[in-house]
C-alpha atoms as a PDB file:
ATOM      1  CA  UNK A   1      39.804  39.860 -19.907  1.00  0.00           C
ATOM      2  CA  UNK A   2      38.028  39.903 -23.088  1.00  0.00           C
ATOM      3  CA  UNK A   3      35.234  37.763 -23.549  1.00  0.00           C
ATOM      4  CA  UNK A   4      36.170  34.482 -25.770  1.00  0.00           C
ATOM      5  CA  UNK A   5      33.432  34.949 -28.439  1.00  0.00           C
ATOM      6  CA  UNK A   6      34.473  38.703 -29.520  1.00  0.00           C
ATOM      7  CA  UNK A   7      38.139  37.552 -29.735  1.00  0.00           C
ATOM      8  CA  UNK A   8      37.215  34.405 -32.187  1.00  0.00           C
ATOM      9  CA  UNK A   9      34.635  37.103 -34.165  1.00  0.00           C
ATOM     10  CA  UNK A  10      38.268  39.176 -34.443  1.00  0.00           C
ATOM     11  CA  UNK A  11      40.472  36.942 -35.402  1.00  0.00           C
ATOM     12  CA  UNK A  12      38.171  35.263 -37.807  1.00  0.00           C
ATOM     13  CA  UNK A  13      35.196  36.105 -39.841  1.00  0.00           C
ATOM     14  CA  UNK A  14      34.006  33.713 -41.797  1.00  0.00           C
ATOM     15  CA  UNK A  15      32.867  30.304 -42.500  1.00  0.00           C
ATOM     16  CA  UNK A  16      32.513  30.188 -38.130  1.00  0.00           C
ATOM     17  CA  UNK A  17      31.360  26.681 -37.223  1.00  0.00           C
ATOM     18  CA  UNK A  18      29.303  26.269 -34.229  1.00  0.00           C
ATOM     19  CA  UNK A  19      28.122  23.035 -32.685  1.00  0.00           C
ATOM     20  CA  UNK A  20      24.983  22.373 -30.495  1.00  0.00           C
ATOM     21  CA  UNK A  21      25.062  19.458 -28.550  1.00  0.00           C
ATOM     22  CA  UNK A  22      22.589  18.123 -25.500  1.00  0.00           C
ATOM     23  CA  UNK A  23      24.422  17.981 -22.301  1.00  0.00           C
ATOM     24  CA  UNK A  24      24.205  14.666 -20.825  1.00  0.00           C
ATOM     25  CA  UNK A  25      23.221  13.163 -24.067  1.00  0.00           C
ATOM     26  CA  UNK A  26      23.914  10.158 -25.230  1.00  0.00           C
ATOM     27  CA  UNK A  27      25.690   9.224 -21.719  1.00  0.00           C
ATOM     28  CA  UNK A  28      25.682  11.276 -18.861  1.00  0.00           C
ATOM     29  CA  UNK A  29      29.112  11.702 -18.269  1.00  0.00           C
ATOM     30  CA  UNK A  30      29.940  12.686 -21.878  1.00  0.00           C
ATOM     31  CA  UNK A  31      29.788  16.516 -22.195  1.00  0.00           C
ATOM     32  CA  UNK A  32      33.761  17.120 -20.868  1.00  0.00           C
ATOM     33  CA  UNK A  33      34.393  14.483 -23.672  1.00  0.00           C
ATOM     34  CA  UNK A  34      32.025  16.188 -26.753  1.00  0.00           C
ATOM     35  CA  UNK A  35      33.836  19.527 -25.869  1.00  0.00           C
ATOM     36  CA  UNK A  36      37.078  18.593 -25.733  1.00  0.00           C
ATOM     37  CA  UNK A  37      36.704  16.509 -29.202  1.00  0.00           C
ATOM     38  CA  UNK A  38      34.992  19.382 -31.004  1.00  0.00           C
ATOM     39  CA  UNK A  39      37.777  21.662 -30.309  1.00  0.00           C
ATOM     40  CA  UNK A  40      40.537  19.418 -31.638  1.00  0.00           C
ATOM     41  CA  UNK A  41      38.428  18.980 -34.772  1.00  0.00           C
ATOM     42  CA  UNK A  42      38.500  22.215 -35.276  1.00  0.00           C
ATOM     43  CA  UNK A  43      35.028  23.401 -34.011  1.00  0.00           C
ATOM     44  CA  UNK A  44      35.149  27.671 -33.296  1.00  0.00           C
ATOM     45  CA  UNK A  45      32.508  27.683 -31.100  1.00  0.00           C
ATOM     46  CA  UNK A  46      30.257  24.812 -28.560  1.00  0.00           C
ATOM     47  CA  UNK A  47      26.606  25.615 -27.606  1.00  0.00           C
ATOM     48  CA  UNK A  48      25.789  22.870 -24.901  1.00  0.00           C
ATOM     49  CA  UNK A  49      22.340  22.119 -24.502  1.00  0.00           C
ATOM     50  CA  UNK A  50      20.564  22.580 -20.927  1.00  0.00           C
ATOM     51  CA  UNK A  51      17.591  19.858 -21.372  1.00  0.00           C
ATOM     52  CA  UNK A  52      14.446  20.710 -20.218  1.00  0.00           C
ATOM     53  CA  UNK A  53      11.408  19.052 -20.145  1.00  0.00           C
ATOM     54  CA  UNK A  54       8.944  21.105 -22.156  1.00  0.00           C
ATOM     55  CA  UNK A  55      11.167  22.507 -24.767  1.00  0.00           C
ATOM     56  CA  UNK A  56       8.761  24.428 -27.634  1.00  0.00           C
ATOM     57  CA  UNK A  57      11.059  25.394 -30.541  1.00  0.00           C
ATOM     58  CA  UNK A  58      13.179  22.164 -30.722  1.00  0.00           C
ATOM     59  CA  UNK A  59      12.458  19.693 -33.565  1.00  0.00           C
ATOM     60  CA  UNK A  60      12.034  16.018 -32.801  1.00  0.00           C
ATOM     61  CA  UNK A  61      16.038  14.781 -32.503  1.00  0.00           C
ATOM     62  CA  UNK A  62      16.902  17.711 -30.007  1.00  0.00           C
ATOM     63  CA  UNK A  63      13.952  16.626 -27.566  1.00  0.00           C
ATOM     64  CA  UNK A  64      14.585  13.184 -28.002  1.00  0.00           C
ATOM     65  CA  UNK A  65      18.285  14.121 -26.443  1.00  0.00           C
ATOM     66  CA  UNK A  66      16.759  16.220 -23.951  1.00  0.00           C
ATOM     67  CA  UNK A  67      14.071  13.491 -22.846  1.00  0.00           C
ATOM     68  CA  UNK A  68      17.829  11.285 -22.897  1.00  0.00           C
ATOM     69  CA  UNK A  69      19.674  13.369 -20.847  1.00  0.00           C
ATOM     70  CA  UNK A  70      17.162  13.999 -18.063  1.00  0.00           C
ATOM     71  CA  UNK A  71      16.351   9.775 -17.290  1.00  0.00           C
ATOM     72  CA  UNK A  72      20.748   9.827 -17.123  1.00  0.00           C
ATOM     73  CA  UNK A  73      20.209  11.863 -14.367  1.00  0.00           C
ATOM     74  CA  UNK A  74      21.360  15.961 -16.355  1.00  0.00           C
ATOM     75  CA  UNK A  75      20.637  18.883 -14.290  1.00  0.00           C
ATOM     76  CA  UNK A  76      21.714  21.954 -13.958  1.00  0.00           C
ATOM     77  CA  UNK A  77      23.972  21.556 -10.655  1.00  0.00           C
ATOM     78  CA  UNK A  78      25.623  18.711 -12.574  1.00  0.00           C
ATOM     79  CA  UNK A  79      26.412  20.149 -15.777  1.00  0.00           C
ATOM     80  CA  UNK A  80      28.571  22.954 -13.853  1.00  0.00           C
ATOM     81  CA  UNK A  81      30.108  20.277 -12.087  1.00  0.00           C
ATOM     82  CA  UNK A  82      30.890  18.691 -15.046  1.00  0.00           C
ATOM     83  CA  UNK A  83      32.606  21.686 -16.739  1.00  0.00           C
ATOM     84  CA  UNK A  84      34.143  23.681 -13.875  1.00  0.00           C
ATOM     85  CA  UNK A  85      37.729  22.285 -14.796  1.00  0.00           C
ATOM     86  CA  UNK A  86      36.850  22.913 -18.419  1.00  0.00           C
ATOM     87  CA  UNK A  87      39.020  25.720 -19.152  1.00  0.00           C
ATOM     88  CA  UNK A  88      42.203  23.868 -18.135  1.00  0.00           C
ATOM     89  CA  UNK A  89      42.071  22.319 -21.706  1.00  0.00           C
ATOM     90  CA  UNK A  90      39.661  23.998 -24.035  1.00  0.00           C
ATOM     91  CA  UNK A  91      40.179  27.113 -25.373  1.00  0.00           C
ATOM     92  CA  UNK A  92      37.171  28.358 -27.312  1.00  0.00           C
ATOM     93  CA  UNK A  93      33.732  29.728 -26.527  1.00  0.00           C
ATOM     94  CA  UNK A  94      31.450  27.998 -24.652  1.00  0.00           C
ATOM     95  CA  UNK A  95      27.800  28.651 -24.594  1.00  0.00           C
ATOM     96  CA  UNK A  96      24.752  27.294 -22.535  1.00  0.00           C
ATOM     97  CA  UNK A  97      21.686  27.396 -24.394  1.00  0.00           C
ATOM     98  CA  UNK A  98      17.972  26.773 -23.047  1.00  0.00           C
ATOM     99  CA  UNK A  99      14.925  27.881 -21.708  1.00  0.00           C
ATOM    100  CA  UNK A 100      14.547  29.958 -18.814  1.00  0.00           C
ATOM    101  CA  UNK A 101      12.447  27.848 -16.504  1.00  0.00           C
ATOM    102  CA  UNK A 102      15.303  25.949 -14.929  1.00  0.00           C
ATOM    103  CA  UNK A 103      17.652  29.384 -15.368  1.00  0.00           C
ATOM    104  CA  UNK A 104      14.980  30.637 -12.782  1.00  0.00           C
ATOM    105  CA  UNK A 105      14.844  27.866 -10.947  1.00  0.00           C
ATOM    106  CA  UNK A 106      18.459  27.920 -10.148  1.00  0.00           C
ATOM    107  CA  UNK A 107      18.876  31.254  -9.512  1.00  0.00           C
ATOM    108  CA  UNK A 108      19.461  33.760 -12.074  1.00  0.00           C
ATOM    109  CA  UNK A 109      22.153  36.132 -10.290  1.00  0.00           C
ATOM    110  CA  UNK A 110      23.552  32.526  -9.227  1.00  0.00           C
ATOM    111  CA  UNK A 111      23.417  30.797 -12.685  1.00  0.00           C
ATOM    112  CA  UNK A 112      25.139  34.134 -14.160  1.00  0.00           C
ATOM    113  CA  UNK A 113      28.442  33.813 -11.253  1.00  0.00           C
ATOM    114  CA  UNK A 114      28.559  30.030 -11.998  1.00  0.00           C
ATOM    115  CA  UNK A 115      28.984  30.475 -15.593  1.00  0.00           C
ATOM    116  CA  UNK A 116      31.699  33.202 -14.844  1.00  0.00           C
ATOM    117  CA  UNK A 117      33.450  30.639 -12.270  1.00  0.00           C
ATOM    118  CA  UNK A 118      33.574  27.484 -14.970  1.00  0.00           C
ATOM    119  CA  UNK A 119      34.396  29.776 -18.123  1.00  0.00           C
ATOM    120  CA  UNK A 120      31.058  29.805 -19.595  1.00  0.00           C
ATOM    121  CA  UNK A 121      31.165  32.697 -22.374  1.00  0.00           C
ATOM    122  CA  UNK A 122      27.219  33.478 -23.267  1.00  0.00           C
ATOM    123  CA  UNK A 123      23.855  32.081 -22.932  1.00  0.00           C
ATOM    124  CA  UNK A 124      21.133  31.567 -25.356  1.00  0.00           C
ATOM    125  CA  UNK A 125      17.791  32.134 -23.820  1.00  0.00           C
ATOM    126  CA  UNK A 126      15.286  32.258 -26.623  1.00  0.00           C
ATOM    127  CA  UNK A 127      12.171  32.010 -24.390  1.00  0.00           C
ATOM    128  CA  UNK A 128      13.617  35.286 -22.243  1.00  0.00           C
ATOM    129  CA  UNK A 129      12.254  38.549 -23.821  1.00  0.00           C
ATOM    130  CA  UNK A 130      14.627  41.295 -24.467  1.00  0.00           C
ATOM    131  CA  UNK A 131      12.548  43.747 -22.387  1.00  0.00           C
ATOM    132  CA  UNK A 132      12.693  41.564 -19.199  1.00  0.00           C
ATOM    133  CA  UNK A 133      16.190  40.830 -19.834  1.00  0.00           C
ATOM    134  CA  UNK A 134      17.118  44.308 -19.681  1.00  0.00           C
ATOM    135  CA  UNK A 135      14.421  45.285 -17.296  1.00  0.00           C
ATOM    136  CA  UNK A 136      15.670  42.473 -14.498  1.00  0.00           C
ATOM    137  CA  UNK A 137      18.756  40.535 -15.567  1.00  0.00           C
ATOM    138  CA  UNK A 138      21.299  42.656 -18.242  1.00  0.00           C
ATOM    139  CA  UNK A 139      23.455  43.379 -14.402  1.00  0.00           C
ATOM    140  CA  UNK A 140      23.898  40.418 -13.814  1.00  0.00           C
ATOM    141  CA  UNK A 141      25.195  39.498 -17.313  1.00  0.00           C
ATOM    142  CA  UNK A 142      27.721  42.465 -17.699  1.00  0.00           C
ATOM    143  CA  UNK A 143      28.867  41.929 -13.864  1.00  0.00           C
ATOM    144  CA  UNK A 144      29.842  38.718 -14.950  1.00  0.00           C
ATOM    145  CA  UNK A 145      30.850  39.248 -18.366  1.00  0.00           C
ATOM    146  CA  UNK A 146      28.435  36.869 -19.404  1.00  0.00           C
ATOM    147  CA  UNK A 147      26.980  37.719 -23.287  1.00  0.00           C
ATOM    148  CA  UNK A 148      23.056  37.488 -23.524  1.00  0.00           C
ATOM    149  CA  UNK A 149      22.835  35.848 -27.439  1.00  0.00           C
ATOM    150  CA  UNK A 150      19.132  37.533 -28.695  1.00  0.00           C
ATOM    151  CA  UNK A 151      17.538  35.732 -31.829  1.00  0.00           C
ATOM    152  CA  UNK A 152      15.715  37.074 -34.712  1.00  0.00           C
ATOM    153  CA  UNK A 153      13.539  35.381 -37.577  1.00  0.00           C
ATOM    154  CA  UNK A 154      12.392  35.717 -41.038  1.00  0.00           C
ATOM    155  CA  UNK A 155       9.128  37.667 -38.750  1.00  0.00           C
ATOM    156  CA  UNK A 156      11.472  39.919 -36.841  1.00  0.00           C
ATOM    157  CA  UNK A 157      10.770  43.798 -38.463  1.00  0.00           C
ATOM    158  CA  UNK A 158      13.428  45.884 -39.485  1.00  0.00           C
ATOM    159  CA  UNK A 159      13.127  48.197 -36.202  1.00  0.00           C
ATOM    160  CA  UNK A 160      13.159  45.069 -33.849  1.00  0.00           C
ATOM    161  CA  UNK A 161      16.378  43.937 -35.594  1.00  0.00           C
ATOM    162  CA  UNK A 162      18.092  46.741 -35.144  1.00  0.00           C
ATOM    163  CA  UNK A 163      16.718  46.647 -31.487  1.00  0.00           C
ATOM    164  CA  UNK A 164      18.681  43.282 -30.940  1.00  0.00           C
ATOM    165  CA  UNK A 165      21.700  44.526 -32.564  1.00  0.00           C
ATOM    166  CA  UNK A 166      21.842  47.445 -30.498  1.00  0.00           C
ATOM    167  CA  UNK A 167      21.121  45.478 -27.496  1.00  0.00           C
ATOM    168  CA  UNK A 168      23.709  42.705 -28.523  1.00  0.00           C
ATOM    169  CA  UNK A 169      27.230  41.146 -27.454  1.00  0.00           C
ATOM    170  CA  UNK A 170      29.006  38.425 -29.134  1.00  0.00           C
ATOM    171  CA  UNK A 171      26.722  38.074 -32.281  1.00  0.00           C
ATOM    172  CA  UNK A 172      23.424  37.432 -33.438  1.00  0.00           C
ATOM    173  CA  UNK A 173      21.517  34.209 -34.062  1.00  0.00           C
ATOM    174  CA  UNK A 174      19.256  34.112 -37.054  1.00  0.00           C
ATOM    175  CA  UNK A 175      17.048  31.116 -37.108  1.00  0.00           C
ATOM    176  CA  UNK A 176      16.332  30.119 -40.801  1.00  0.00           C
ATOM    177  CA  UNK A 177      13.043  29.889 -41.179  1.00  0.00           C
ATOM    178  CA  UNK A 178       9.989  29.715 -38.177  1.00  0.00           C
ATOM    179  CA  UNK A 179       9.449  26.187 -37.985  1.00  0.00           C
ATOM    180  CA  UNK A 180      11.437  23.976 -34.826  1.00  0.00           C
ATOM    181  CA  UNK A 181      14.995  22.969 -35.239  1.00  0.00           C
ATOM    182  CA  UNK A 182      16.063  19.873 -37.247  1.00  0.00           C
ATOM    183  CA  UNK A 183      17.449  19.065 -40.400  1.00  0.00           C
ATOM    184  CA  UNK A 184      15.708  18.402 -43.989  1.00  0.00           C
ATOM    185  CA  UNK A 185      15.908  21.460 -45.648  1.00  0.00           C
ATOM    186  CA  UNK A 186      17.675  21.802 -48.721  1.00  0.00           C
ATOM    187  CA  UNK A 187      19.991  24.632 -50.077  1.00  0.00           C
ATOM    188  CA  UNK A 188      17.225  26.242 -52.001  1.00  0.00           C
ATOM    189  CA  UNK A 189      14.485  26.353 -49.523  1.00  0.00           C
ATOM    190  CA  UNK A 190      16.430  29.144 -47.845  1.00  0.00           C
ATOM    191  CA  UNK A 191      15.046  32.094 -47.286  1.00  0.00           C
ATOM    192  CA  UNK A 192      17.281  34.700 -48.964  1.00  0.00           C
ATOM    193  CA  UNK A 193      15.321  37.716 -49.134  1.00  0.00           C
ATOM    194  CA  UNK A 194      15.677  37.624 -45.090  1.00  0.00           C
ATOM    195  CA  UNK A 195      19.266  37.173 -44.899  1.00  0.00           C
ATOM    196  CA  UNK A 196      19.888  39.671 -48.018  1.00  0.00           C
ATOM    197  CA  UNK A 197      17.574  41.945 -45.562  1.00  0.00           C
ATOM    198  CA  UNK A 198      19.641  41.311 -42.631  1.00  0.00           C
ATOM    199  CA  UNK A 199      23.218  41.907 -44.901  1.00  0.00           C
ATOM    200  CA  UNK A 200      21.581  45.182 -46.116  1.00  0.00           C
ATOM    201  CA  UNK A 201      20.846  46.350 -42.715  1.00  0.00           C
ATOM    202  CA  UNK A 202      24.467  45.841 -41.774  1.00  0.00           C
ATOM    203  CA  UNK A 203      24.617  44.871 -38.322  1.00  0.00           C
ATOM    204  CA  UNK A 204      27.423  45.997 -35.455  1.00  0.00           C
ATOM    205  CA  UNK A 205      27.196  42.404 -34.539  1.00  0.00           C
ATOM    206  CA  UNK A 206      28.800  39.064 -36.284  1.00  0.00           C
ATOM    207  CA  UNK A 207      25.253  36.824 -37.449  1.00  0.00           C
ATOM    208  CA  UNK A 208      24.965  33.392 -37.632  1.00  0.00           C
ATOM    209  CA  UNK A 209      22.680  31.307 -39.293  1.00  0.00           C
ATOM    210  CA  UNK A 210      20.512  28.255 -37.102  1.00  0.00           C
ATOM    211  CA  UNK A 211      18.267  25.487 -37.582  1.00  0.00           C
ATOM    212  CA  UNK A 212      18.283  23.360 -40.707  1.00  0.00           C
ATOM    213  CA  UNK A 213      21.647  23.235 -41.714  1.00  0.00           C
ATOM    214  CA  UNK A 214      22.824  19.740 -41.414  1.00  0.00           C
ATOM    215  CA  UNK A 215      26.316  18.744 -43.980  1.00  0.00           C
ATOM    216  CA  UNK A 216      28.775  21.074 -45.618  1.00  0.00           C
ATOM    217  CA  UNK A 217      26.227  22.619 -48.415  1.00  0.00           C
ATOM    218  CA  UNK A 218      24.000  24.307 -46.325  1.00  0.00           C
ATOM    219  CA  UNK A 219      26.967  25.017 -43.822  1.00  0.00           C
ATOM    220  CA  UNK A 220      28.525  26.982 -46.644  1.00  0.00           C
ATOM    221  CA  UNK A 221      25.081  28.127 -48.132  1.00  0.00           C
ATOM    222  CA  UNK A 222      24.703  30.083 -45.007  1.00  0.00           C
ATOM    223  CA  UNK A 223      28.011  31.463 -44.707  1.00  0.00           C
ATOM    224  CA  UNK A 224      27.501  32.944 -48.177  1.00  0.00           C
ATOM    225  CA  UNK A 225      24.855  35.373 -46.132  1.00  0.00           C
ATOM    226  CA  UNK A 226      26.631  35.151 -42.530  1.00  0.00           C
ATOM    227  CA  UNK A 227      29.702  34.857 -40.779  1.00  0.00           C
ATOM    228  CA  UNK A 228      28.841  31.688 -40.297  1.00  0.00           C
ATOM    229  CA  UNK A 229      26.289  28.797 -38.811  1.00  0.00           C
ATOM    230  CA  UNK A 230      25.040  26.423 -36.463  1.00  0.00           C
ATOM    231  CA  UNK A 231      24.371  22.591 -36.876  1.00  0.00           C
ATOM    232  CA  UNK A 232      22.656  20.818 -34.105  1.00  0.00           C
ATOM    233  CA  UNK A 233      20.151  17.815 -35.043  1.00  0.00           C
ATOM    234  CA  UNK A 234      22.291  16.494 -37.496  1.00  0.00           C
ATOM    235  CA  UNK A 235      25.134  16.673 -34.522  1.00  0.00           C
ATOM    236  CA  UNK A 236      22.877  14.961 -31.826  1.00  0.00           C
ATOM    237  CA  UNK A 237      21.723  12.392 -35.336  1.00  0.00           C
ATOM    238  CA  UNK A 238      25.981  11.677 -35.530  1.00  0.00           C
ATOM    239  CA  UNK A 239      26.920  11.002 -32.085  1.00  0.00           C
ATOM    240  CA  UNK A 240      24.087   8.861 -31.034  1.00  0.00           C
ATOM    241  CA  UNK A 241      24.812   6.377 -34.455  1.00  0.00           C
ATOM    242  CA  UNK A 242      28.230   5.481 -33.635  1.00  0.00           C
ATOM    243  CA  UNK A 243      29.143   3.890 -30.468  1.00  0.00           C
ATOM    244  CA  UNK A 244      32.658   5.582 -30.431  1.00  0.00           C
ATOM    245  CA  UNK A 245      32.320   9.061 -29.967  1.00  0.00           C
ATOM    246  CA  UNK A 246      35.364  10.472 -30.893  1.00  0.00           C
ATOM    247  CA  UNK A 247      35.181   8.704 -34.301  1.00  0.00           C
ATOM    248  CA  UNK A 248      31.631  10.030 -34.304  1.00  0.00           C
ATOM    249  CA  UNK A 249      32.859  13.742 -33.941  1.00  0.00           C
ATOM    250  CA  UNK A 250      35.755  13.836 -35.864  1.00  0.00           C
ATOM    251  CA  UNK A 251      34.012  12.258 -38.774  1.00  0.00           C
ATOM    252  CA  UNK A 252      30.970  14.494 -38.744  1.00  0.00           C
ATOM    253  CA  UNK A 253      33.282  17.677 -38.219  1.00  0.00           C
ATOM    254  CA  UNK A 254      35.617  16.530 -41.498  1.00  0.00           C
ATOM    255  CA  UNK A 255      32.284  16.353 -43.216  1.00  0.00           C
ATOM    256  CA  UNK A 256      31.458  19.339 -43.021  1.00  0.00           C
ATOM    257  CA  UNK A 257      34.398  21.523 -42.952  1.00  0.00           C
ATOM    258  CA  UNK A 258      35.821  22.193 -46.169  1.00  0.00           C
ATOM    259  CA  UNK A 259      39.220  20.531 -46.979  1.00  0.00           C
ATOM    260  CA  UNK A 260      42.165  22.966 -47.138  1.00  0.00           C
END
């Protein structure tokens, strides 16, 4: 069976939206909901959060959630609980994203067959190096069909990019600029000499563009460079303002999806 994010980066190819939210965050039992509710507003693609304690590229609003989601009681063990009847009723990729730590602490060649069993697509590791992910762990990926997402940055050399892209599956995630996730940055403060650089290279893989990009502006600035972006911290910001969380999504999602 192909995997779910090469079939969406098929069948469409721009303008992607991707969501990032905290699992476990702002109740504990509301990641099945936040999935489901993304999809049917028309999300593409769901990166749920794995909170850990000592997180070192997230911005203020992502470890808030994280700091949330670990006093309701979020682990590991439970968020596979949570989603292992997922694919039942949602239909589009699913990604874990977090540090390696509690990856390790699970079980690697475990954590890889769990996300298999529950429908996980990929996983976002951005603390695991691509050496020692091909050195020790790339097996356990491709025997489970499991897509390793590498980042890169405005730092990243030519030679290292094309590295990744060699080395990829699914697409590749280009962080916007080298500070920590969250919003605040405006359409201009872009960096587009990096993502002309990254266009010019022409990549195998789909790219899209993370951290900073918070309503429909910068969502579309970005797709002007990439097949499309990620919004996280002004996600987490949404959900945790509105007591009903299906208003919450659907009203964020509208705002920043383009009307038809």
């Amino acid at each position: 069976m192909k995997n779910r994010i090469n079939h969406l980066f098929e069948t469409k190819k721009n303008n992607i939206l991707s969501v990032y939210f905290t699992a476990g965050f702002p109740n504990l039992n509301d990641t099945v909901e936040i999935i489901q509710q993304l999809e049917k507003n028309g999300v593409d693609l769901i990166e749920i959060g794995m909170p850990f304690s000592d997180p070192t590229a997230d911005g203020p609003t992502i470890q808030h959630s994280s700091e949330v989601a670990l006093r309701n009681g979020m682990s590991l063990n439970l968020l596979f609980q949570q989603v292992k009847e997922i694919r039942k009723f949602v239909h589009i990729p699913l990604i874990l994203m977090g540090y390696f730590n509690p990856v390790m602490q699970y079980g690697l060649e475990k954590f890889c067959a769990t996300c298999k069993e529950t429908g996980i697509d990929g996983v976002i590791l951005p603390d695991l190096p691509l050496e020692e992910y091909e050195e020790h762990f790339k097996k356990f990926f491709l025997m489970n069909h499991l897509h390793n997402i590498l980042l890169i940055t405005p730092q990243t050399p030519d030679d290292r990019i094309r590295k990744i892209d060699d080395a990829s599956e699914g697409f590749i995630y280009a962080v916007s600029s080298s500070s920590t996730t969250g919003e605040g940055k405006k359409v201009e403060d872009f960096n587009r000499e990096y993502f002309e650089r990254i266009q010019r290279m022409k990549p195998k893989n789909p790219v899209l563009i993370g951290f900073g990009i918070s309503d429909r502006e910068t969502f579309l600035n970005a797709c002007n460079f990439a097949n499309g972006a990620i919004l996280g911290s002004a996600f987490i910001k949404a959900v945790q303002q509105k007591k009903i969380l299906k208003v919450a999504i659907r009203d964020f999602v509208k705002s920043i999806i383009p009307p038809q």
